[in-house]
Protein backbone atom coordinates (compact mmCIF):
# COMPACT_ATOMS: atom_id res chain seq x y z
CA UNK A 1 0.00 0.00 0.00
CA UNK A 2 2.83 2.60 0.88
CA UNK A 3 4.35 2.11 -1.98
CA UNK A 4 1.57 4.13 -3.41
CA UNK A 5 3.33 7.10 -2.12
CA UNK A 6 6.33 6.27 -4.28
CA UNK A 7 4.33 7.31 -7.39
CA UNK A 8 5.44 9.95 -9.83
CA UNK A 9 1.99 12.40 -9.36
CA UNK A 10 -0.64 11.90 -7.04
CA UNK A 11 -3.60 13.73 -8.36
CA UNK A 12 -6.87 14.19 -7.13
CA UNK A 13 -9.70 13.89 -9.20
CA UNK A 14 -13.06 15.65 -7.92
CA UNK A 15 -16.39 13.96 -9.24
CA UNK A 16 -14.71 10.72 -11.21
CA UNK A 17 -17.96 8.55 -10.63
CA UNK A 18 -19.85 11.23 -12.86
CA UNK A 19 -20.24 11.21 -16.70
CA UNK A 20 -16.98 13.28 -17.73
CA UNK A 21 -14.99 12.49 -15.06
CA UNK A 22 -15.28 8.48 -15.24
CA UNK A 23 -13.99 8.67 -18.18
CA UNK A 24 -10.82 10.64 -17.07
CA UNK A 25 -10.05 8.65 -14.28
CA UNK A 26 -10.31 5.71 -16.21
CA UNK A 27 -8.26 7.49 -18.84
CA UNK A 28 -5.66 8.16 -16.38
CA UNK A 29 -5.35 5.40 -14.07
CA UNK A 30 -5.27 3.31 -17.43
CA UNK A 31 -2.56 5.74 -19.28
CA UNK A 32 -0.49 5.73 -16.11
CA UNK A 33 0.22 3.28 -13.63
CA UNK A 34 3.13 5.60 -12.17
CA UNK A 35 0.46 8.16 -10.79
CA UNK A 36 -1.71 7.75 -7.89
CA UNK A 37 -5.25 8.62 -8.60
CA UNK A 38 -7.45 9.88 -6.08
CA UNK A 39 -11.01 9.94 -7.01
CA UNK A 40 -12.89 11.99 -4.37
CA UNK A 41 -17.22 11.97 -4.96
CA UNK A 42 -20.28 12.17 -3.20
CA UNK A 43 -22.10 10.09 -4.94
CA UNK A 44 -25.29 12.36 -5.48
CA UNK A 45 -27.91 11.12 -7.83
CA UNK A 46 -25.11 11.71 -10.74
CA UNK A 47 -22.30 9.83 -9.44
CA UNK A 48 -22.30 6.01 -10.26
CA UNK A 49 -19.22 3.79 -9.28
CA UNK A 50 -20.60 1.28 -11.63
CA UNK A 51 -19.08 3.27 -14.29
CA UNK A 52 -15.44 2.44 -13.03
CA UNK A 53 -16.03 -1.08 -12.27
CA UNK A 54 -13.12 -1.46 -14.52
CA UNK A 55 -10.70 -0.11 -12.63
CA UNK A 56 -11.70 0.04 -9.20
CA UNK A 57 -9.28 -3.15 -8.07
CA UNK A 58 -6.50 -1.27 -9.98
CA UNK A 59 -3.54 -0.77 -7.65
CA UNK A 60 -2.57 2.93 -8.28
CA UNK A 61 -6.58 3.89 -7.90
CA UNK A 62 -8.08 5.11 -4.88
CA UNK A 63 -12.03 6.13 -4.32
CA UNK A 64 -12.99 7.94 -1.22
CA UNK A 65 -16.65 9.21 -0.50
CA UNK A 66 -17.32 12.55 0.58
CA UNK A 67 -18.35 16.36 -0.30
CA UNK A 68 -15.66 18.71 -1.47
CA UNK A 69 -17.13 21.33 1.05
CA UNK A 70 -15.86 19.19 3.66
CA UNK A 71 -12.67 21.81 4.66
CA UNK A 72 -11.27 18.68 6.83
CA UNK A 73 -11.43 15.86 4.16
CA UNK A 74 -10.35 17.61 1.48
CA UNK A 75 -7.46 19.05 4.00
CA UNK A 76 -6.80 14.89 5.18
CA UNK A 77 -6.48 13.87 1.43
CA UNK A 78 -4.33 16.29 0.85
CA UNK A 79 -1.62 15.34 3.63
CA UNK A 80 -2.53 11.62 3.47
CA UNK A 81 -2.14 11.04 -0.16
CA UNK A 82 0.69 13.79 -0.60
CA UNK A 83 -1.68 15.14 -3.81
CA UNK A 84 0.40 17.56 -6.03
CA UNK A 85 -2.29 17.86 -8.73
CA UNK A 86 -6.25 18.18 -8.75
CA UNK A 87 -8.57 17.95 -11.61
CA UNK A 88 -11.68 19.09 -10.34
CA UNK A 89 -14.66 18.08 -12.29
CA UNK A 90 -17.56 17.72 -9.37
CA UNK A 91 -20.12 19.80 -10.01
CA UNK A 92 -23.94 20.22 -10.38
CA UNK A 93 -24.47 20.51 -13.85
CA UNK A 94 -28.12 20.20 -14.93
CA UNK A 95 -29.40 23.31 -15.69
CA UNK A 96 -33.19 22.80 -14.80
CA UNK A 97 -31.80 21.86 -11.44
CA UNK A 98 -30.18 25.01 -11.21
CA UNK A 99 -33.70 26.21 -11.91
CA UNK A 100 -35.34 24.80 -9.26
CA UNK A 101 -32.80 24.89 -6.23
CA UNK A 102 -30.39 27.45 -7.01
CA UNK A 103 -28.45 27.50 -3.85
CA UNK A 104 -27.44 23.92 -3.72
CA UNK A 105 -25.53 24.80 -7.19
CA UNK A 106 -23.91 27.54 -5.48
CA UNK A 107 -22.71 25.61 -2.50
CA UNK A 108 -21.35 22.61 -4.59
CA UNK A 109 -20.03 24.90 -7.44
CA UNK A 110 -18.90 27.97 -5.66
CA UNK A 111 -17.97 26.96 -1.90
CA UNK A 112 -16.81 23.57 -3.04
CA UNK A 113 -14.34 25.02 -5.69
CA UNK A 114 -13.00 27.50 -2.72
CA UNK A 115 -12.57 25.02 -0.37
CA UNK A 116 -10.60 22.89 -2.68
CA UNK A 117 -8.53 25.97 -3.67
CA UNK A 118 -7.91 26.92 -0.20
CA UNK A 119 -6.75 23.29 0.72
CA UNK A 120 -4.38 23.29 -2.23
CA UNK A 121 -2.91 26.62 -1.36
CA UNK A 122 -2.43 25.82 2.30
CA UNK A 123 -0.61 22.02 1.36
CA UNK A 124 1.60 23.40 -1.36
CA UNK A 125 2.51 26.22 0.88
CA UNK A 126 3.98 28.41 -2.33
CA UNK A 127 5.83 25.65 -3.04
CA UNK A 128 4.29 25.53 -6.27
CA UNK A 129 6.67 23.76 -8.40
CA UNK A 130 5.14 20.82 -10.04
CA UNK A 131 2.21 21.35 -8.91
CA UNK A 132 -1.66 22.66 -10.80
CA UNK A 133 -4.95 22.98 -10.25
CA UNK A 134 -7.10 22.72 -13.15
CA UNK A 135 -10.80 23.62 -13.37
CA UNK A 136 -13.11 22.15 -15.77
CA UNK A 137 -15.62 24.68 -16.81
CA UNK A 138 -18.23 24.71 -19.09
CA UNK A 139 -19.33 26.85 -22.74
CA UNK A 140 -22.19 28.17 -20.23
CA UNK A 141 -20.49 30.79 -18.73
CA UNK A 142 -20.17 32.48 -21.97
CA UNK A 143 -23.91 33.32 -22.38
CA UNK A 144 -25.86 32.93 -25.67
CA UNK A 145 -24.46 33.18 -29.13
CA UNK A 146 -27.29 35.21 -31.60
CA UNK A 147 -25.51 34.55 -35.31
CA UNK A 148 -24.65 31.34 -36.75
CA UNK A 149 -21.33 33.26 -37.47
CA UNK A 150 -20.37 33.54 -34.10
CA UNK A 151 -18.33 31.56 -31.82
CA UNK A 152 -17.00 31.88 -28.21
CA UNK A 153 -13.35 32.82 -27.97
CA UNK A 154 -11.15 32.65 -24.66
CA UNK A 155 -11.60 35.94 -24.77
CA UNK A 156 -15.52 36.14 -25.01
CA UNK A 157 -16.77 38.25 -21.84
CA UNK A 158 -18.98 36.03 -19.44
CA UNK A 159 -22.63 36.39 -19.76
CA UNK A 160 -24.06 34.12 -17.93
CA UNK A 161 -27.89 33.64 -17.96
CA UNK A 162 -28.91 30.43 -15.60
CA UNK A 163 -27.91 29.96 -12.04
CA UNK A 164 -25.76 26.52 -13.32
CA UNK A 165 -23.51 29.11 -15.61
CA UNK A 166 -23.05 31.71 -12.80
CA UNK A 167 -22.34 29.23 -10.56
CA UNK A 168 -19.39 27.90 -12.88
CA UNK A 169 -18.53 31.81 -13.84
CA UNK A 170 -17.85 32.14 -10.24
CA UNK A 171 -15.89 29.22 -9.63
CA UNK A 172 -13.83 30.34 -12.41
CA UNK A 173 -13.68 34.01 -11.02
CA UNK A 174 -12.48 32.23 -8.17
CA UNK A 175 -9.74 30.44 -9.46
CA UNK A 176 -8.27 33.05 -11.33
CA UNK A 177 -8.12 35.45 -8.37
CA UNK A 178 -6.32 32.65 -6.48
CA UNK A 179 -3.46 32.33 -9.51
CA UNK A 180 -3.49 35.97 -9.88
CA UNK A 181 -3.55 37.07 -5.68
CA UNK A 182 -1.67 34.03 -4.36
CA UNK A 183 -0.05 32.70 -7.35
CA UNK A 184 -1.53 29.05 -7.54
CA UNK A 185 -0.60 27.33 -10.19
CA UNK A 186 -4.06 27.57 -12.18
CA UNK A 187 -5.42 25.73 -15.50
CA UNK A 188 -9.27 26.23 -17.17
CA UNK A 189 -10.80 24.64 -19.51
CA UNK A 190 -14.18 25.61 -20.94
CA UNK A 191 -15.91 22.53 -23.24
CA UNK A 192 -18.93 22.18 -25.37
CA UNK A 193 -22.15 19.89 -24.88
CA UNK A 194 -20.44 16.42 -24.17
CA UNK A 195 -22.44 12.98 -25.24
CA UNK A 196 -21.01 9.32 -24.91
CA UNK A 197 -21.14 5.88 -22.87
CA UNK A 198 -22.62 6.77 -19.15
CA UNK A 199 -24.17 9.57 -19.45
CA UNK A 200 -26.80 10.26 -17.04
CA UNK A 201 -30.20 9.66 -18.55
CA UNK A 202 -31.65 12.93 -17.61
CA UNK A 203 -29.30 14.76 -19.99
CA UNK A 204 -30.63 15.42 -24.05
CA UNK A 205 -29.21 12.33 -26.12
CA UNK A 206 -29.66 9.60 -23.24
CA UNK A 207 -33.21 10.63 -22.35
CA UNK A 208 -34.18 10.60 -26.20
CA UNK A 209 -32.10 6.84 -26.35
CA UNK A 210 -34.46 5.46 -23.39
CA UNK A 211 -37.51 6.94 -24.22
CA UNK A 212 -37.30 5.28 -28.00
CA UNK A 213 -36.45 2.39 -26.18
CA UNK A 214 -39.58 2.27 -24.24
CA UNK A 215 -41.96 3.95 -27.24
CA UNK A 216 -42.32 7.69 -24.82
CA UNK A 217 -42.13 10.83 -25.98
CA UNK A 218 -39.44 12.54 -26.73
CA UNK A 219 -39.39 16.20 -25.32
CA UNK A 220 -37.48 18.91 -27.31
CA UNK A 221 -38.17 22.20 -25.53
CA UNK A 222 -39.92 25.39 -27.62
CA UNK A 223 -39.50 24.27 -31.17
CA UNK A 224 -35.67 22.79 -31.29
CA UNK A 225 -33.69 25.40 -32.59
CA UNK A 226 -31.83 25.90 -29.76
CA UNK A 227 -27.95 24.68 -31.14
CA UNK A 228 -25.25 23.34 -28.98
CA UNK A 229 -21.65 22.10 -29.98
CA UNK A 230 -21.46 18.41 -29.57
CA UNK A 231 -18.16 16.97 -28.12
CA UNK A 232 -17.38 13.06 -28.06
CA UNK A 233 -16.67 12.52 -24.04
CA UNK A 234 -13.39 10.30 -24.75
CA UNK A 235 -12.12 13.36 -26.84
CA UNK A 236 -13.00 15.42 -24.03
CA UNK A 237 -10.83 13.35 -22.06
CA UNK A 238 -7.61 13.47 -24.00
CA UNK A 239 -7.88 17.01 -24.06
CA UNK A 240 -8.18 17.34 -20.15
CA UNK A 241 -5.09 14.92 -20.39
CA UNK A 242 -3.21 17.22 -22.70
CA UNK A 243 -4.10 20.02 -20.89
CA UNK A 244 -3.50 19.04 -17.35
CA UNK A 245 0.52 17.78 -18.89
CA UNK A 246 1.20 20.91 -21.44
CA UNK A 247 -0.75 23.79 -20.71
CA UNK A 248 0.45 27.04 -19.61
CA UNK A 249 0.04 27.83 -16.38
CA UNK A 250 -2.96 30.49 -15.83
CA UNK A 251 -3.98 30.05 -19.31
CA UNK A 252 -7.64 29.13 -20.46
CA UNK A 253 -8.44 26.62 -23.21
CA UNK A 254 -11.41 26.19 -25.16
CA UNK A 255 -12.28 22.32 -25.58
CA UNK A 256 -15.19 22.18 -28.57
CA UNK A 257 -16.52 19.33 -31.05
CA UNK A 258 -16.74 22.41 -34.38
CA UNK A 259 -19.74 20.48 -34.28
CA UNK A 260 -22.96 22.78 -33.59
CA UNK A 261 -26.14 21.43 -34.15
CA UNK A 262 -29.69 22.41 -33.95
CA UNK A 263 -31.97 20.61 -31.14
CA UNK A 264 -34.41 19.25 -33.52
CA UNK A 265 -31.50 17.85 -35.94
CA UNK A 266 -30.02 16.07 -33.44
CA UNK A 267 -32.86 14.66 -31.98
CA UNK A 268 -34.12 13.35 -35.58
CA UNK A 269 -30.31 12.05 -37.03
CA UNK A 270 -30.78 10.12 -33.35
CA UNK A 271 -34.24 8.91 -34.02
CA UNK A 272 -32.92 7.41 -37.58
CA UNK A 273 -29.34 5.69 -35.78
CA UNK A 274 -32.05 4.39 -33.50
CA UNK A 275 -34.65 3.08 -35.55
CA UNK A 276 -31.66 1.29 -38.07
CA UNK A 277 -30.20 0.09 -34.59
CA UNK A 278 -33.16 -1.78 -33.08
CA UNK A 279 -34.65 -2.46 -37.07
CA UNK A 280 -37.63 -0.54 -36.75
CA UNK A 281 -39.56 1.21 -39.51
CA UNK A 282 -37.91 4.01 -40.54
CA UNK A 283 -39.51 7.21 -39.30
CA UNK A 284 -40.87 5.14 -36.56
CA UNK A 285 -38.85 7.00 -33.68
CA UNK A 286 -39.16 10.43 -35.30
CA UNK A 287 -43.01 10.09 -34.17
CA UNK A 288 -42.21 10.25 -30.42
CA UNK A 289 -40.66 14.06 -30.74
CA UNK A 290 -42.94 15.58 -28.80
CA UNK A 291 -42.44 19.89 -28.04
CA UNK A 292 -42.92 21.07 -24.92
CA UNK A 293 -43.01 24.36 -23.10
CA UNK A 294 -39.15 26.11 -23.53
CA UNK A 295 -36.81 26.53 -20.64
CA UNK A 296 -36.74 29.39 -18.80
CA UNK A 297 -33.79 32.09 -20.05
CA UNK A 298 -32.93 29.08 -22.84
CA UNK A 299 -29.65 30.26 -24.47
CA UNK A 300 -30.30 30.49 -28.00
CA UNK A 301 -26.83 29.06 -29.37
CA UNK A 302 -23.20 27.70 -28.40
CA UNK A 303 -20.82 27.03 -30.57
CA UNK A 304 -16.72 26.96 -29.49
CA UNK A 305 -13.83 28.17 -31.41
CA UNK A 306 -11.28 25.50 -30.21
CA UNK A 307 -8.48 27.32 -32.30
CA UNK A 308 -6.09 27.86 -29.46
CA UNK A 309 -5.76 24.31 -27.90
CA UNK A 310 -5.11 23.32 -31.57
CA UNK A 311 -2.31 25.70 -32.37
CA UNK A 312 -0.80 25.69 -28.52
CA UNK A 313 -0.73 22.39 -27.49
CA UNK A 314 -2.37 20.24 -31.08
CA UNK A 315 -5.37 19.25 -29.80
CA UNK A 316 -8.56 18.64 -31.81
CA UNK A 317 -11.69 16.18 -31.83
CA UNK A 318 -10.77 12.57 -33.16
CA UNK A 319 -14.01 11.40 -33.54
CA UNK A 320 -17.10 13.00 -36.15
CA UNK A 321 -20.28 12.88 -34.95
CA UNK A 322 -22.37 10.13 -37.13
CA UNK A 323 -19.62 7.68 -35.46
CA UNK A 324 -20.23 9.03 -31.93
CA UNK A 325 -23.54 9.28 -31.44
CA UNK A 326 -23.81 5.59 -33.43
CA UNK A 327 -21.23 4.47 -30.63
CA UNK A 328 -23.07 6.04 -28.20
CA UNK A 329 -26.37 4.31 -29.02
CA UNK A 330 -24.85 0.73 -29.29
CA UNK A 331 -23.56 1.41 -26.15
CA UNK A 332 -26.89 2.15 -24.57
CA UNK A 333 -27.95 -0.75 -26.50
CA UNK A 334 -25.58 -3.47 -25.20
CA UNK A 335 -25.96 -2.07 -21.62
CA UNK A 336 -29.28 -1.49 -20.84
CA UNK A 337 -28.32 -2.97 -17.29
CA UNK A 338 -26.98 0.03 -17.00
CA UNK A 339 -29.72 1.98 -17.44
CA UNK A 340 -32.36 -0.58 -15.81
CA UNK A 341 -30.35 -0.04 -12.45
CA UNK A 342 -30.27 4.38 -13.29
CA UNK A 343 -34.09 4.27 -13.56
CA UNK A 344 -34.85 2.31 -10.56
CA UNK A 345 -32.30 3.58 -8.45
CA UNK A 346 -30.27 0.64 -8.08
CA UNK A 347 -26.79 1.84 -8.96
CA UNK A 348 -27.26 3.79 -5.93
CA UNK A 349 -26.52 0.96 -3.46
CA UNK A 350 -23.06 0.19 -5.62
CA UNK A 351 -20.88 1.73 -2.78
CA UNK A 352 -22.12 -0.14 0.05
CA UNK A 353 -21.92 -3.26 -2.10
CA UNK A 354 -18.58 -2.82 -3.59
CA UNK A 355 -16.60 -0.55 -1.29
CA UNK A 356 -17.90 0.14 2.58
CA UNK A 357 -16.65 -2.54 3.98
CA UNK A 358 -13.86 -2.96 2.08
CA UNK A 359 -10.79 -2.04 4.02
């Protein structure tokens, strides 16, 4: 076990048992066995340890339990595990969430980033040397693009209009003031609309998959011309890995698919993948789309110009979007376990299955 402490980096990942960041502490713990990786979640209704099953018995992997506005945990994992990196990923991130209980995204998103900065400020002690903190931010905090000619920049002022997006502005406000008043060593990264394996199935693209599944509607708020960027989640990854290794220090990078597409596109280039998938009539999915009443303060368009991340460091999406999203469905397909246990809850009783009583 000590020799654990041997390892080259010991980073701690925040929110690994979620959608994006499963797939980067699989990434990593997979992509190097030299670093200890320290996956610290809550395991709210978004976190799901059955979505590391494949690397939980690795030996440079560690999970621990617990809310990043715990000031004393996050200090204890800090000195225990000697961490001299953190890729912080927890989050609440649903936006009609946000709508409905703003303050618990403000607590998680806001407090929770501070504490964690605080914690890395006190352990590294200016003794910066080696050491980052990188925040993964979201397109969000940019606002709402009006012309299809437009695309957010690093430079693009924040606008932003729901209480997710402010709460992620502020955590980015945050760090910046800490690299910029205490000199932390400081990363961001701000990505487009991610889709993939283990995605939550309240998000756009998993919701449609189950509901064709099971012949319900399909809801597409106002009339689906709402357009978001589209970013394959393993690509996402690579670029947090490329990032986290080459990026300058207090620099922010812009992670997007160049893929925008309108709601009702999507939703219908789905429902045709879908009905050739399960070998349905064609047009038979396309008859569950079903509009409902728009979000409130619904941006109108994002779109990311991923230029710099391309020049600086080389980084741009591997995979076009007809392959994703037909990935994406066949994995949905051939692991509807997986979604049998989200919808009734089950995956929720993973940790006291798998890891309470473990050591």
């Amino acid at each position: 076990m000590f020799k654990r402490f041997k390892m080259k980096r010991k980073i701690l990942i925040t929110g690994g048992a979620g959608f994006i960041g499963s797939h980067v502490v699989r990434l990593f713990v997979n992509k190097y066995p030299d670093y200890l990786i320290v996956n610290l979640d809550k395991l709210t209704y978004a976190g799901n340890l059955e979505n590391l099953k494949d690397v939980e018995d690795k030996p440079n992997y560690v999970f621990i339990k617990g809310d990043i506005k715990d000031e004393q945990l996050v200090r204890n994992i800090f000195e225990k595990y000697d961490i001299d990196g953190v890729i912080h990923l927890a989050a609440e991130s649903h936006v009609d969430r946000s709508i409905q209980n703003p303050m618990e995204f403000i607590y998680t998103n806001v407090i929770g980033t501070v504490t964690l900065l605080n914690a890395a400020r006190d352990y590294w002690k200016d003794n910066y040397q080696g050491k980052v903190f990188y925040q993964i931010s979201t397109d969000e905090v940019y606002g709402s693009l009006e012309n299809d000619d437009e695309f957010f920049t690093e430079q693009t002022p924040y606008d932003p209009r729901s209480p997710y997006s402010a709460s992620k502005a502020s955590a980015d406000h945050f760090v910046r003031a800490y690299h910029n008043t205490y000199k932390l060593p400081v990363l961001i990264s701000n990505c487009s609309n991610n889709y993939g394996p283990n995605q939550f199935p309240e998000k756009l693209i998993p919701l449609s998959i189950n509901n064709i599944l099971n012949f319900k509607p399909i809801p597409i708020y106002g009339t689906g011309e709402n357009v978001r960027d589209w970013l394959y989640v393993e690509d996402h990854a690579k670029a947090i890995d490329l990032i986290f290794h080459k990026g300058k220090i207090g620099e922010t990078y812009n992670i997007g698919g160049n893929n925008p597409w309108r709601n009702i596109d999507l939703i219908k280039t789905l429902c045709r993948i879908m009905d050739e998938e399960l070998g349905r009539e064609p047009g038979t999915s396309e008859k569950l789309i079903t509009f409902v009443k728009d979000r409130e303060g619904h941006d109108k368009r994002y779109a990311i110009d991923a230029s710099k991340i391309k020049r600086e460091l080389g980084w741009e999406p591997e995979t076009d979007f007809q392959t994703g999203l037909r990935k994406t469905v066949r994995w949905y397909l051939n692991n509807q376990d997986w979604l049998k246990n989200i919808i009734s809850g089950d995956y929720l009783n993973y940790y006291e299955r798998q890891y309470k009583n473990r050591f």
